[in-house]
Protein backbone atom coordinates (compact mmCIF):
# COMPACT_ATOMS: atom_id res chain seq x y z
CA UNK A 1 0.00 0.00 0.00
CA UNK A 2 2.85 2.62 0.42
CA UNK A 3 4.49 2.25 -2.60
CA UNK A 4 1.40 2.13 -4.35
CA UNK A 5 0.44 5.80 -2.71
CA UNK A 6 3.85 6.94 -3.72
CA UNK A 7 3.68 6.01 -7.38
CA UNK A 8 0.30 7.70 -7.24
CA UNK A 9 1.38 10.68 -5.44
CA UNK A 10 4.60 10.94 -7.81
CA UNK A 11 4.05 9.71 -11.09
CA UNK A 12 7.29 7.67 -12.57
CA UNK A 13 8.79 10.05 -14.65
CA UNK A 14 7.35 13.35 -12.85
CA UNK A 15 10.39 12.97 -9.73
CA UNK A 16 12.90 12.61 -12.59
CA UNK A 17 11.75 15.80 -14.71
CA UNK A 18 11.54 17.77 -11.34
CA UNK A 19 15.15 16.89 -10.32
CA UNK A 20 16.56 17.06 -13.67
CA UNK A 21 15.04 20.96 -13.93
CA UNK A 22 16.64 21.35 -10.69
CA UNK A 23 20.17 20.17 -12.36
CA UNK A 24 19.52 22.45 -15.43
CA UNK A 25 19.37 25.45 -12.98
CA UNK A 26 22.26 24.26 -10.54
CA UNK A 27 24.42 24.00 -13.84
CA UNK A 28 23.20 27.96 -15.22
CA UNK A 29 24.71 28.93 -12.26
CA UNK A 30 27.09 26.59 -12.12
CA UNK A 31 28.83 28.49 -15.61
CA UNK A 32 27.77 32.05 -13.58
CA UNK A 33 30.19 30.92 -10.79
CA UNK A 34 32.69 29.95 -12.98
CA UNK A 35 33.01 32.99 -15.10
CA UNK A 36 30.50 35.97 -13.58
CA UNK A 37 28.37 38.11 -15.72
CA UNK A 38 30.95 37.77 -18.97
CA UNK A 39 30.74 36.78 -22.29
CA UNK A 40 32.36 33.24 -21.08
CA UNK A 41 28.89 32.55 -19.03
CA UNK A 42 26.62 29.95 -20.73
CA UNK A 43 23.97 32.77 -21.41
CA UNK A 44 25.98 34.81 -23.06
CA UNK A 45 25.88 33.22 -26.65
CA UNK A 46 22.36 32.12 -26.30
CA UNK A 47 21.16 35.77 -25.92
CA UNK A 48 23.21 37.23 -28.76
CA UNK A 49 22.25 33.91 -31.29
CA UNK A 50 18.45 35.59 -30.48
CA UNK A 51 19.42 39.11 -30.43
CA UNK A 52 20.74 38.43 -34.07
CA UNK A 53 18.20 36.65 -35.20
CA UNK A 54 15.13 38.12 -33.81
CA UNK A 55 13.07 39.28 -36.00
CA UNK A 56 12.64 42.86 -36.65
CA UNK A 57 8.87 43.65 -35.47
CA UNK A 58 9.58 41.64 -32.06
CA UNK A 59 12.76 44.04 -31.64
CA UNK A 60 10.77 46.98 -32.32
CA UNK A 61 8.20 45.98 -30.11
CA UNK A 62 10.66 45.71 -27.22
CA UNK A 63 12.38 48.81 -27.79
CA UNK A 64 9.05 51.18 -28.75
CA UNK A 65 6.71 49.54 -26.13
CA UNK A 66 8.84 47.79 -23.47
CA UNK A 67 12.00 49.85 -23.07
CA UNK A 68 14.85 48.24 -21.00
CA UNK A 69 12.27 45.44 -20.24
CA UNK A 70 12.47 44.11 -23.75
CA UNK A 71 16.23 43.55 -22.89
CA UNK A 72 15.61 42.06 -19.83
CA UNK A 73 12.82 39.66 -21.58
CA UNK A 74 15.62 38.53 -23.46
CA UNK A 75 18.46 37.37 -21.19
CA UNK A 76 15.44 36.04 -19.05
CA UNK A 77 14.26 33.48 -22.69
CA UNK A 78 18.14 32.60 -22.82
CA UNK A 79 18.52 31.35 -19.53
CA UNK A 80 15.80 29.30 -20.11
CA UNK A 81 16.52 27.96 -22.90
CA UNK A 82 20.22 27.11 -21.11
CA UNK A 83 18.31 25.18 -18.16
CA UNK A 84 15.52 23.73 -20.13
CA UNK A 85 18.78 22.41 -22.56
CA UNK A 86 20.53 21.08 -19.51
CA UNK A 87 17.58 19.37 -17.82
CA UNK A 88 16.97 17.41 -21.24
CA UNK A 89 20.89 16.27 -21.42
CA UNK A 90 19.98 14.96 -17.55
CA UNK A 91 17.00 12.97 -18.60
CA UNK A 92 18.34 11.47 -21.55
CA UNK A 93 21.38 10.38 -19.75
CA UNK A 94 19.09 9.13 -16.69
CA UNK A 95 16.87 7.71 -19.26
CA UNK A 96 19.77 5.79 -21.00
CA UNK A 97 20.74 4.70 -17.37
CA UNK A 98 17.38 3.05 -16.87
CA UNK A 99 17.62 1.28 -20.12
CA UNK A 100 21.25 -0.12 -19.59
CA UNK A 101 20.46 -0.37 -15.78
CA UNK A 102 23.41 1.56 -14.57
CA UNK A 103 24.17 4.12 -11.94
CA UNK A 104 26.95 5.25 -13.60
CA UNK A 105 25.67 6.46 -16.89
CA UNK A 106 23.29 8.98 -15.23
CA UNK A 107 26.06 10.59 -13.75
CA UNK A 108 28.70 10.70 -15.90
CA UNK A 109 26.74 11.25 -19.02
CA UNK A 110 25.18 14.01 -17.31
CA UNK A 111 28.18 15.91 -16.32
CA UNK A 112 30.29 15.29 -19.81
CA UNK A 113 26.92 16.04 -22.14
CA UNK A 114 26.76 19.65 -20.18
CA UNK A 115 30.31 20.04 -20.21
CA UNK A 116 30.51 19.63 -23.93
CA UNK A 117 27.11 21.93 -24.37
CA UNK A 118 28.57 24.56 -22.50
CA UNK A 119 32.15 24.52 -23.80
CA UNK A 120 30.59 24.41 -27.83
CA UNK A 121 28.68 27.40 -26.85
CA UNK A 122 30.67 29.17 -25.12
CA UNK A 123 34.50 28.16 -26.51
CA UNK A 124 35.29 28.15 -23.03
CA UNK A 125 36.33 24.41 -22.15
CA UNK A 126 38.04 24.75 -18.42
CA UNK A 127 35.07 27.19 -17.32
CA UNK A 128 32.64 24.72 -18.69
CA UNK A 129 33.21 22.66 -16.02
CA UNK A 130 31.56 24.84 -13.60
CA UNK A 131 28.00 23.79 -14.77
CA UNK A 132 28.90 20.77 -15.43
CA UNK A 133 30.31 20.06 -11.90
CA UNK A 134 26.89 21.55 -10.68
CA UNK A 135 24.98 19.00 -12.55
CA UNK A 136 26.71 16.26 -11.66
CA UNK A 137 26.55 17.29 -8.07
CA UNK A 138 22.53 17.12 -8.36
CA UNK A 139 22.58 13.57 -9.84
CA UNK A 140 25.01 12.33 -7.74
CA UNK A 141 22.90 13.22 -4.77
CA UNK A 142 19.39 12.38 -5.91
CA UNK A 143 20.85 8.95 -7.02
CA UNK A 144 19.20 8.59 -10.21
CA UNK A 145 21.09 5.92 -10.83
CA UNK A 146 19.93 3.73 -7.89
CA UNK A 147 17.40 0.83 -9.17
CA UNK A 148 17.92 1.47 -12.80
CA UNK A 149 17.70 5.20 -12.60
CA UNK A 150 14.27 4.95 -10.86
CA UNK A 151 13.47 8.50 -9.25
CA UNK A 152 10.23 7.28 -7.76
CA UNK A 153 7.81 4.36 -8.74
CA UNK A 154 6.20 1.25 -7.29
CA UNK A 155 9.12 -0.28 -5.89
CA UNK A 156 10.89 2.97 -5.16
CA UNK A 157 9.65 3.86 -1.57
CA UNK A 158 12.61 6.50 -1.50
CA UNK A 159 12.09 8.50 -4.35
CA UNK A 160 10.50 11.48 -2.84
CA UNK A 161 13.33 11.64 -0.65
CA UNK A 162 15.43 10.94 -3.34
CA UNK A 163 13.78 14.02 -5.31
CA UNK A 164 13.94 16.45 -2.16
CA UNK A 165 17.96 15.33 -1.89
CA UNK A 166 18.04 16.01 -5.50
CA UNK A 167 16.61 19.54 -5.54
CA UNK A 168 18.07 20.45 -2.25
CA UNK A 169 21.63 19.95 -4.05
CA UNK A 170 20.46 21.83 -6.47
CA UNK A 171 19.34 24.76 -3.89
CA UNK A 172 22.94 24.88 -2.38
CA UNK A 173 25.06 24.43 -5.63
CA UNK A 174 23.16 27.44 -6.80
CA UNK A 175 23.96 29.59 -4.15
CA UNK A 176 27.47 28.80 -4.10
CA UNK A 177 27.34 29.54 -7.69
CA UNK A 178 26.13 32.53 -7.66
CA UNK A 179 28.18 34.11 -4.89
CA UNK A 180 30.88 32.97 -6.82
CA UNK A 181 29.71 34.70 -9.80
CA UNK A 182 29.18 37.83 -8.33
CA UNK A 183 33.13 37.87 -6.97
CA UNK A 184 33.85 37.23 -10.37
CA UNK A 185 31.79 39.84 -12.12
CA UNK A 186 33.58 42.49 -13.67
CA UNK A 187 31.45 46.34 -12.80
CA UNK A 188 31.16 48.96 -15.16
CA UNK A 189 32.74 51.98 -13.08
CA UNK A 190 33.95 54.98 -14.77
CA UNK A 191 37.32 54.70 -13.98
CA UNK A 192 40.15 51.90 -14.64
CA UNK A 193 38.36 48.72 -15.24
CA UNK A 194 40.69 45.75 -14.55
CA UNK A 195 38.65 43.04 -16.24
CA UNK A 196 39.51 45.01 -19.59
CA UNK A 197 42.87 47.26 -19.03
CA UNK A 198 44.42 44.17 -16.88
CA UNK A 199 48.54 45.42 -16.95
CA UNK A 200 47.83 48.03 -19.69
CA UNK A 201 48.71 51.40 -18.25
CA UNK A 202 45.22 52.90 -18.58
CA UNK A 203 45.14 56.62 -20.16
CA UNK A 204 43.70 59.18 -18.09
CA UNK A 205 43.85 62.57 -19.33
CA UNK A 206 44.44 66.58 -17.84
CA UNK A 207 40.88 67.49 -19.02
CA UNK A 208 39.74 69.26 -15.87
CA UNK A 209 39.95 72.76 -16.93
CA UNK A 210 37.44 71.70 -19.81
CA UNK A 211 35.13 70.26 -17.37
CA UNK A 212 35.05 73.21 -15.19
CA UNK A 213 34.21 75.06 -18.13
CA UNK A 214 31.50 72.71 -19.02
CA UNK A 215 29.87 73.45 -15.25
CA UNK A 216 30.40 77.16 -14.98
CA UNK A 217 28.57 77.59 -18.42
CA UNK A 218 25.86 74.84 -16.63
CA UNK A 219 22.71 76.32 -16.27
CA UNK A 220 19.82 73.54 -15.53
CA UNK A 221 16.41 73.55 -14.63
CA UNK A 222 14.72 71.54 -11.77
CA UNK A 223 16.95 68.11 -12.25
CA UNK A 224 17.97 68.63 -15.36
CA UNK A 225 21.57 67.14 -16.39
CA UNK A 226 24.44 69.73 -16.67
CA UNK A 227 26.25 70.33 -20.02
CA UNK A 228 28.28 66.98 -18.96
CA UNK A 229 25.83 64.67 -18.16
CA UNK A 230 26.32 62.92 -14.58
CA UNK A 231 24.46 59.72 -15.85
CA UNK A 232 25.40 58.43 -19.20
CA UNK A 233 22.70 56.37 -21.64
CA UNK A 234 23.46 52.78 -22.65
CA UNK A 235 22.29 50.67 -25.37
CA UNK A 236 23.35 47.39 -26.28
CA UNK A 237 22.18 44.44 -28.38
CA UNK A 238 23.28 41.81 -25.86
CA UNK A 239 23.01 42.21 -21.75
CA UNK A 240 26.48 41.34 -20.50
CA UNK A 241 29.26 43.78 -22.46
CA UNK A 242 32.49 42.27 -23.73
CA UNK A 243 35.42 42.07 -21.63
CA UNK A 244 37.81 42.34 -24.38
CA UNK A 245 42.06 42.41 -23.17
CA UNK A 246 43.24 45.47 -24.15
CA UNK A 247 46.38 44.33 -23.96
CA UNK A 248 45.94 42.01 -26.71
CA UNK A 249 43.20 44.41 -28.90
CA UNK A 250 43.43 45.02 -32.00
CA UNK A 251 41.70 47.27 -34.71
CA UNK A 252 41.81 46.12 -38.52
CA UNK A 253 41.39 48.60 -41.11
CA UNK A 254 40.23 46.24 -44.23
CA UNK A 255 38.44 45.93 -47.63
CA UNK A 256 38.88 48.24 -50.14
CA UNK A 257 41.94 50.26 -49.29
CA UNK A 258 45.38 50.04 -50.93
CA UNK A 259 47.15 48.86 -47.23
CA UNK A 260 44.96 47.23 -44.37
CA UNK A 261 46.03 48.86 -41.79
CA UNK A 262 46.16 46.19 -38.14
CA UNK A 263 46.31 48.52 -34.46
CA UNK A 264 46.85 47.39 -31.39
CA UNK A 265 46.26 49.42 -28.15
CA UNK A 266 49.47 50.17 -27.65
CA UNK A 267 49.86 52.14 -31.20
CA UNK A 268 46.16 54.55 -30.51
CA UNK A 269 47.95 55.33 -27.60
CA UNK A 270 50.80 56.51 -29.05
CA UNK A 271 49.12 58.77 -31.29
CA UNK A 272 48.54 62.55 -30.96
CA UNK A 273 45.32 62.49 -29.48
CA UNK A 274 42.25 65.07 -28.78
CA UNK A 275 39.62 65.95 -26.82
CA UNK A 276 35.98 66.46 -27.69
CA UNK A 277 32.57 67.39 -26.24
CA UNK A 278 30.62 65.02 -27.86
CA UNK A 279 26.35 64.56 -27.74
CA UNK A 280 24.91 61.27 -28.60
CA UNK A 281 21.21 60.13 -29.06
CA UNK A 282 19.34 56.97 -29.56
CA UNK A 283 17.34 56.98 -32.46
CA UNK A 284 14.88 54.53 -30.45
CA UNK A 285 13.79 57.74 -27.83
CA UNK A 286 10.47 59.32 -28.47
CA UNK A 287 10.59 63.06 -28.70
CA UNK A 288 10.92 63.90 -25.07
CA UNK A 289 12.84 61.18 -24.05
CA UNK A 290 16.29 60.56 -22.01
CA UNK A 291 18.36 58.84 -24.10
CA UNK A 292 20.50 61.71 -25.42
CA UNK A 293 23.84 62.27 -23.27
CA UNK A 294 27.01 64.44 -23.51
CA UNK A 295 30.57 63.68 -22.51
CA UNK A 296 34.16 65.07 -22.92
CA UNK A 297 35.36 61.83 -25.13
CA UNK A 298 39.43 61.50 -25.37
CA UNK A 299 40.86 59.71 -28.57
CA UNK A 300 42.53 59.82 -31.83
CA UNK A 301 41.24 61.39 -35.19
CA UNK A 302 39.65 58.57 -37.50
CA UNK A 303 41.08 60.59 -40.63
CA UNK A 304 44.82 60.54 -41.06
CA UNK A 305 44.39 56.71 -40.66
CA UNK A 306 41.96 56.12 -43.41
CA UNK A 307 44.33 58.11 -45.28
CA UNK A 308 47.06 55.95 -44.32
CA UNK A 309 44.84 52.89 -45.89
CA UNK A 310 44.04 54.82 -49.13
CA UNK A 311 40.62 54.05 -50.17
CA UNK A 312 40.20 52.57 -52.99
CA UNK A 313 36.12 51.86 -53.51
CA UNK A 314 33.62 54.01 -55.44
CA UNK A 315 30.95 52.68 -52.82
CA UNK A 316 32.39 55.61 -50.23
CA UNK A 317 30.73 53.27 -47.61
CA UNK A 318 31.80 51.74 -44.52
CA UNK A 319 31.14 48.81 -41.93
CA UNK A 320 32.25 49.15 -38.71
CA UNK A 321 32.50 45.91 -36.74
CA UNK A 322 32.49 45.16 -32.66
CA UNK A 323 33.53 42.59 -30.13
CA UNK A 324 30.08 41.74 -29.38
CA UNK A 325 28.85 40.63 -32.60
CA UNK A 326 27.33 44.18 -33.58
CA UNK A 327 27.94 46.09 -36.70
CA UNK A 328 26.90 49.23 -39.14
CA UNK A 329 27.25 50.61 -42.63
CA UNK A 330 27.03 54.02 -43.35
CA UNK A 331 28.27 56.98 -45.60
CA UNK A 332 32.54 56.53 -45.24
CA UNK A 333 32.30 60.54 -45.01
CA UNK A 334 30.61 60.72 -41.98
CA UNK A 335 33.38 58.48 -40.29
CA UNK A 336 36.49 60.59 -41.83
CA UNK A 337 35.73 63.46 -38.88
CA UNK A 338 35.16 60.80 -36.27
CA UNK A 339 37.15 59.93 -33.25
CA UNK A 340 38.62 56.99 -32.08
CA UNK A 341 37.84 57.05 -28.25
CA UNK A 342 40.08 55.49 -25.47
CA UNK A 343 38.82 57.85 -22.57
CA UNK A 344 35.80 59.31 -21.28
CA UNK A 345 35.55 62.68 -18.77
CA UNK A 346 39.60 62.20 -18.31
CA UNK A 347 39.29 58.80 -17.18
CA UNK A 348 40.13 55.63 -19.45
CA UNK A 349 36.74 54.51 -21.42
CA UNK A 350 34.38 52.22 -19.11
CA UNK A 351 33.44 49.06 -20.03
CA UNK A 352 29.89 49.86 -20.68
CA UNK A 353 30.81 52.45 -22.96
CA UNK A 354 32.82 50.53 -25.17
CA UNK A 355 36.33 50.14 -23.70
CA UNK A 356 39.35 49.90 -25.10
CA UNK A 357 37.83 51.57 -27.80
CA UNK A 358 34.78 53.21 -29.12
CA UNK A 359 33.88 55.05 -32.76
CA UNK A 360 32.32 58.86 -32.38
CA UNK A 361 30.58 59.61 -35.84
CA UNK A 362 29.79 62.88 -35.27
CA UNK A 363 25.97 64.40 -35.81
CA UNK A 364 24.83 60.84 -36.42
CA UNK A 365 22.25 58.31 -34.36
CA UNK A 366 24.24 56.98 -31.61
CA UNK A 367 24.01 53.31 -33.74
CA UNK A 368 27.08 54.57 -35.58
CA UNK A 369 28.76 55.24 -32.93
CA UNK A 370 30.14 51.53 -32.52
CA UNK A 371 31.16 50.41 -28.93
CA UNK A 372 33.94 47.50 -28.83
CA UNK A 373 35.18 48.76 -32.01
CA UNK A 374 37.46 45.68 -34.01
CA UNK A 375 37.06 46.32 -37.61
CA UNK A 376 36.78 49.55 -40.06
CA UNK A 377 35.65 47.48 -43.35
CA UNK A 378 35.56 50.24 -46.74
CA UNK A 379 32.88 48.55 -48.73
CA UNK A 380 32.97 47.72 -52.43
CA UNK A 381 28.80 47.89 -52.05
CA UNK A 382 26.34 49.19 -49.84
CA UNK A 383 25.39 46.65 -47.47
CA UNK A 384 22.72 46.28 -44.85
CA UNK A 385 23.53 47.20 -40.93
CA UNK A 386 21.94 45.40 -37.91
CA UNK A 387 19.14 47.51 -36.91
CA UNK A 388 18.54 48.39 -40.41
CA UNK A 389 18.12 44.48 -40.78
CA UNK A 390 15.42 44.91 -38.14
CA UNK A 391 13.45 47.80 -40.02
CA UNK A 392 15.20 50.82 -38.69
CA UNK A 393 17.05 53.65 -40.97
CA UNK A 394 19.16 55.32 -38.54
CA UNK A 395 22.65 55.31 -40.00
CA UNK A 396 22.03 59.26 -41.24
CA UNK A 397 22.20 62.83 -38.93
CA UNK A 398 20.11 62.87 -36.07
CA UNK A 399 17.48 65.03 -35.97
CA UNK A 400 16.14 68.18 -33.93
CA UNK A 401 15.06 68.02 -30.81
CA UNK A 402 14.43 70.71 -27.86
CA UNK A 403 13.69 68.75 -24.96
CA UNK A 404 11.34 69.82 -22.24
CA UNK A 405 12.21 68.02 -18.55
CA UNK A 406 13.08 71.09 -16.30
CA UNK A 407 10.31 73.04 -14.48
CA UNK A 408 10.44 74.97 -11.19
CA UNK A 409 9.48 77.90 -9.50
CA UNK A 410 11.98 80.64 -9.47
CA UNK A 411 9.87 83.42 -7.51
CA UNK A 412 6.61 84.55 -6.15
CA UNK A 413 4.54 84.19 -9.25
CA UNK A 414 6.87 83.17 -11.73
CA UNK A 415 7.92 79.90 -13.36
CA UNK A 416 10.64 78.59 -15.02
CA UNK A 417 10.99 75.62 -17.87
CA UNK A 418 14.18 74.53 -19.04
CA UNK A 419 16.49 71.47 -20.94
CA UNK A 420 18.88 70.65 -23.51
CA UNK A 421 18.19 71.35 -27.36
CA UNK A 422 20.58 68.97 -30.16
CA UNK A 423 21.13 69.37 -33.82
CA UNK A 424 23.96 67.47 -34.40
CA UNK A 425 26.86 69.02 -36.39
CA UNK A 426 24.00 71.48 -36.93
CA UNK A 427 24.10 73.37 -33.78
CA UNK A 428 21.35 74.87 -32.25
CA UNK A 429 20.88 78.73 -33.07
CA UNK A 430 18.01 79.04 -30.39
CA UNK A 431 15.26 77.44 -28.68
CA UNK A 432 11.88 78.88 -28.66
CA UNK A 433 9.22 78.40 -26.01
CA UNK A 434 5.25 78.97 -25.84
CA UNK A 435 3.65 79.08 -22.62
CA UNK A 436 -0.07 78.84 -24.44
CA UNK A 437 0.00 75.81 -26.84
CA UNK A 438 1.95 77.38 -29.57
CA UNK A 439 -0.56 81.09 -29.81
CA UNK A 440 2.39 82.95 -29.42
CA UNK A 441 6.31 82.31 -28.61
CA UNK A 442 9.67 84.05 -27.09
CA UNK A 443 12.80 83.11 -27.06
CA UNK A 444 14.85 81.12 -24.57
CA UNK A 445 18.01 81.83 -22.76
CA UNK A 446 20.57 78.94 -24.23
CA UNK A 447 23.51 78.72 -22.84
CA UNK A 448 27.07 79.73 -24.21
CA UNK A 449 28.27 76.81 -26.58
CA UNK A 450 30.83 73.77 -25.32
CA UNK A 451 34.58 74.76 -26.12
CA UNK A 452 35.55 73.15 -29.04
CA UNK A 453 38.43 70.56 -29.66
CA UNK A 454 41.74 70.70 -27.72
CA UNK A 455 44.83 68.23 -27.65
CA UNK A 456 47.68 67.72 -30.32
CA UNK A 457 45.82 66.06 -32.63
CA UNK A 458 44.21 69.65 -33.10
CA UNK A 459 45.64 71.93 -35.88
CA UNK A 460 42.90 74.32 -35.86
CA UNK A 461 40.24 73.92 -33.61
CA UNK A 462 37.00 75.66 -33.85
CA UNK A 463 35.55 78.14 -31.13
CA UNK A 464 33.22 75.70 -30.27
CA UNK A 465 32.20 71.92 -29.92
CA UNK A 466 30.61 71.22 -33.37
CA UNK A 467 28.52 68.26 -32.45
CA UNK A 468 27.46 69.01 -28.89
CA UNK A 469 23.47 69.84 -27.63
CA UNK A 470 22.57 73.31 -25.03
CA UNK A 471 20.56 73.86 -22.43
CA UNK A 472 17.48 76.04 -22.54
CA UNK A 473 16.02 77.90 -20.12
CA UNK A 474 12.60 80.16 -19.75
CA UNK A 475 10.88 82.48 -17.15
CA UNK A 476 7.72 83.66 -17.19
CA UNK A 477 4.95 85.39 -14.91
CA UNK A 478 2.89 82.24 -14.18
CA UNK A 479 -0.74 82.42 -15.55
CA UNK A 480 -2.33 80.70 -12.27
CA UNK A 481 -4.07 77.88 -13.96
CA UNK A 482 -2.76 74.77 -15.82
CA UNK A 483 -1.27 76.11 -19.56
CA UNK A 484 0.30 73.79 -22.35
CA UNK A 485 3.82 74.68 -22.94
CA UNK A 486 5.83 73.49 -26.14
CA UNK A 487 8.98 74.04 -27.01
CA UNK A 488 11.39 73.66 -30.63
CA UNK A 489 14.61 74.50 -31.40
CA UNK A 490 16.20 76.49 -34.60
CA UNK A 491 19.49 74.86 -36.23
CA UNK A 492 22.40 76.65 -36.84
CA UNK A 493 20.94 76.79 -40.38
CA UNK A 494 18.14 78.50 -39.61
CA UNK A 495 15.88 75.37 -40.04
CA UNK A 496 13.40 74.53 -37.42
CA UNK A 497 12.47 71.48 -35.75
CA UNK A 498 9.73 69.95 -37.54
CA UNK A 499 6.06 69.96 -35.85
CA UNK A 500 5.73 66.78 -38.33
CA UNK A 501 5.12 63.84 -35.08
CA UNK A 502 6.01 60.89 -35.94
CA UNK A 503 7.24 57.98 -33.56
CA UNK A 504 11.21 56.32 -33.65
CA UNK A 505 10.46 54.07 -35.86
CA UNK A 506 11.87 54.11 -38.26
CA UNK A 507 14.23 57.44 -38.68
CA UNK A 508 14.00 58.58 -34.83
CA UNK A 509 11.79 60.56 -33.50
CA UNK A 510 9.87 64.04 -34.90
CA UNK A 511 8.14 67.27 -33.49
CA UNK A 512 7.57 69.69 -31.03
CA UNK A 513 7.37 68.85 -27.33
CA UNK A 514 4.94 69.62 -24.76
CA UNK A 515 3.75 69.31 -21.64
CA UNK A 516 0.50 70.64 -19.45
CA UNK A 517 2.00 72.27 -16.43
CA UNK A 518 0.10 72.75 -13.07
CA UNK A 519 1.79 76.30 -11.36
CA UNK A 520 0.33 74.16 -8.04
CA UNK A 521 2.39 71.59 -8.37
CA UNK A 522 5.46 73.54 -8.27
C-alpha cells in the first residue's frame, strides 16, 4: 500500500523531470560561478544567437513599447533555454541509465553532455566545467542511478526523498554559484576597469579645466543634467558587455583600401590624441525622451588613418565591426571626422561604454557610434547594418530636438521651464518656447556653446564643440491655472524642428514637445 500511494502521489517520470530541472538550474549557475556576468557565461551566446536573429517587429516591439524590459525579456528566454537544454541532457542520460540499468551512466553522461554543451557554446572548455560540476553534483545526490535510474515508482519507496535530496543539491550548488559569480563579475565603473585594461597602463587625461568650463557655463532647470551629463545612456544588443584584453586588442582597417592597416592598443595610444565634447542620441527615444547624453570623449582622429589605408572603392561606404557581434554601414564621409575614443571625462573609457575603444561619428544616431570597435571594413557595395536588418534607418544625422524636462518655480509668481536642445553638427541657433500651446512664442536663454576641440591632434580647432546639444532655459509670470507649454529649437541653419510627429520608428523621432504644467504643483 505505500508504494502504491507513492507512485500515485509521484508519477514515474514526474520525480525525474523535477530533479533534472533542478540540475539544469544548478548548472546555469554553475557556468555564472565559474566565469561571472561575462561573455564566457553559458547565457551569453544564447542571448546574442536571439538578439541576431530576432526578427525585426519583435525588436521593435521591445524597444518602442517595453523599453529596457524588452532587454531584460531577453536574457530572461536565454537562460531558459540554457536550463531547459541542460535538464533534457539529464534525462536522456538518466533515461539511458534506466535502459542499460546503470548508476553510472546517469552521472557521468550528465556531467560530460553539459560540459561539452557549454564549452561548444561558449568556446570556453576549463570554465565549462563549472556547470557541469553543478549538474553532476545534483545527480550524484538524488541517485538517479539507484534501481535502474528509478526516481520514484512502485518499488521505489525512497524516491521522494530521493527528489527532495536532489533539488536540495540543487538549492545549495546554486547559491554557491552565484556568490561565486558575483566575486567574479567584472562592474562597469567609470574609472580603470581591470577586467579590460588588466597590466595596460590605462590613459587618463588633464581634461579638468574643460570640465570646469563645461559646469560654470551649466545652467539647468529643476533636475535637469548639466552640459556633462552625470548619468550616461546605454544601449546594447546583448546584456552582459564584452570584456575584451586590451592588452591584446586590436583594430583592422580592411576591404577596399590600398594597405589594411592592423592597431593594437598600444599604437592609438601613441598617437597625438584630442579631446571632444561630444552629444549622442538613440534613435529609439520618443521626442521627449532621455536617451540623449554628452561627454568630454578623449581619442585619436579617425582621418589621417583612413588616409594611411588609401581608399580605394567608389561605394564611399563603410562597416564598422564590434567585439560583441554588432555592426553598421554608413556613408565613409561621416566616419572621416570621427574619433577613435580610449577615454571618457579624463578617465580611461568604461566598459559599458565601449572600452578599449569606441567610434564617435559625429551628428549621427548613436548606432554609428560603434562600442567595442574591431574592424573599419571600406565597402565595395552598400550593405545592410543590424538595426537596419530589423526595419530601422538610422545610420544618417540625427534630428532636432528641444527637450522639455526642467520646471520649477523661481519666484513669487513666476515659473521657469528649461532642458537641452541637439542638432547634431548642426548646432542649435536658439530654442523657442510657448507658454499657451503654440498662440504665441519668445525666445529662450541657451547657454554659451561647449569649447571646441583641444589636444595635439588639433591643428585648428574651432571656437566651439561642433557636435554638442545646449541647455534652454525660460521664465515667465505664471498664468495661475494649468497652460500647455511646447517648445522647438532652430538649427544653426536656420531650419526649425519639424512639428511633423512621428514615432522612432523608423528614422527617430519628430516634433515639437509639450507638456501641461500645473503652477500648483510647483
Amino acid at each position: 500500500m505505500a508504494d502504491r500511494s507513492l507512485a500515485d502521489r509521484y508519477p514515474p517520470g514526474l520525480g525525474t523531470l523535477a530533479v533534472s530541472l533542478a540540475a539544469g538550474v544548478a548548472g546555469l549557475l554553475g557556468s555564472y560561478g565559474a566565469v561571472g556576468f561575462t561573455t564566457a557565461f553559458v547565457v551569453s551566446p544564447v542571448e546574442r544567437t536571439l538578439s541576431l536573429y530576432m526578427p525585426g517587429a519583435v525588436v521593435t516591439f521591445a524597444i518602442t513599447t517595453l523599453g529596457s524590459l524588452g532587454q531584460q525579456l531577453n536574457f530572461a528566454t536565454a537562460a531558459a533555454i540554457v536550463v531547459v537544454l541542460y535538464a533534457l541532457l539529464v534525462g536522456l542520460s538518466v533515461g539511458i541509465g534506466r535502459q542499460l540499468d546503470s548508476r553510472l551512466v546517469p552521472l557521468i553522461g550528465s556531467a560530460v553532455t553539459v560540459w561539452v554543451a557549454t564549452a561548444a557554446l561558449t568556446n570556453e572548455y576549463v570554465a565549462s566545467l563549472g556547470a557541469a560540476a553543478a549538474v553532476g553534483a545534483v545527480v550524484a545526490a538524488t541517485d538517479l542511478s539507484r534501481t535502474g535510474g528509478r526516481v520514484v515508482g512502485e518499488t521505489d519507496p525512497n524516491g521522494r526523498r530521493r527528489v527532495l535530496a536532489g533539488v536540495g543539491a540543487a538549492a545549495g550548488a546554486s547559491t554557491i554559484g552565484f556568490a561565486l559569480g558575483e566575486e567574479r563579475s567584472p562592474t562597469n565603473v567609470m574609472g580603470v576597469n581591470q577586467d579590460v585594461y588588466g597590466d595596460v597602463d590605462a590613459p587618463s587625461y588633464d581634461v579638468d579645466d574643460l570640465l570646469s568650463t563645461a559646469d560654470e557655463r551649466s545652467d539647468p532647470v529643476g533636475d535637469v543634467d548639466p552640459l556633462v551629463s552625470e548619468g550616461f545612456y546605454n544601449v546594447d544588443i546583448n546584456t552582459i558587455d564584452p570584456t575584451p584584453d586590451a592588452a591584446d586588442w586590436s583594430l583592422s582597417v580592411t576591404g577596399e583600401v590600398e594597405q589594411e592597416l592592423e592597431l593594437s592598443y598600444a599604437d592609438l595610444r601613441a598617437m597625438d590624441h584630442e579631446h571632444r565634447f561630444v552629444t549622442l542620441r538613440c534613435v529609439g527615444e520618443g521626442r521627449n525622451g532621455h536617451k540623449t547624453d554628452t561627454a568630454l570623449w578623449s581619442g585619436v582622429p579617425v582621418g589621417p588613418l583612413l588616409e594611411r589605408a588609401g581608399p580605394t572603392s567608389d561605394c564611399e561606404c563603410v562597416m564598422l565591426r564590434a567585439k560583441d557581434d554588432f555592426y553598421e554601414e554608413f556613408p565613409l564621409e561621416a566616419l572621416e571626422s570621427g574619433l577613435l575614443a580610449l577615454g571618457m571625462n579624463g578617465d580611461p573609457l568604461p566598459r559599458a561604454h565601449g572600452a578599449p575603444v569606441r567610434a564617435l561619428v559625429p551628428g549621427h544616431w548613436g548606432e554609428v557610434n560603434v562600442k567595442w570597435l574591431t574592424e573599419i571594413e571600406l565597402l565595395s557595395r552598400e550593405r545592410t547594418g543590424y538595426w537596419e536588418k530589423k526595419g530601422w534607418q538610422g545610420t544618417g544625422p540625427v534630428n532636432t530636438v528641444a527637450k522639455l524636462h526642467g520646471r520649477e518655480r523661481v519666484a513669487e509668481g513666476r515659473l521657469a521651464v528649461g532642458g537641452h536642445a541637439y542638432a547634431g553638427t548642426r548646432g542649435v541657433e536658439r530654442v523657442e518656447v510657448s507658454t499657451d500651446g503654440g498662440a504665441t512664442w519668445s525666445e529662450a536663454t541657451v547657454t554659451e556653446r561647449l569649447p571646441g576641440a583641444t589636444g595635439p591632434a588639433v591643428d585648428d580647432s574651432p571656437e566651439y564643440a561642433r557636435d554638442a546639444w545646449r541647455q534652454w532655459r525660460y521664465e515667465y509670470d505664471s498664468p495661475g491655472e494649468t497652460h500647455e507649454v511646447v517648445v522647438r529649437a532652430v538649427d544653426g541653419t536656420g531650419q526649425r524642428q519639424t512639428r511633423e510627429e512621428t514615432g522612432p520608428v523608423p528614422s527617430g523621432a519628430t516634433g515639437w514637445v509639450s507638456q501641461s504644467i500645473d503652477p500648483g504643483s510647483l
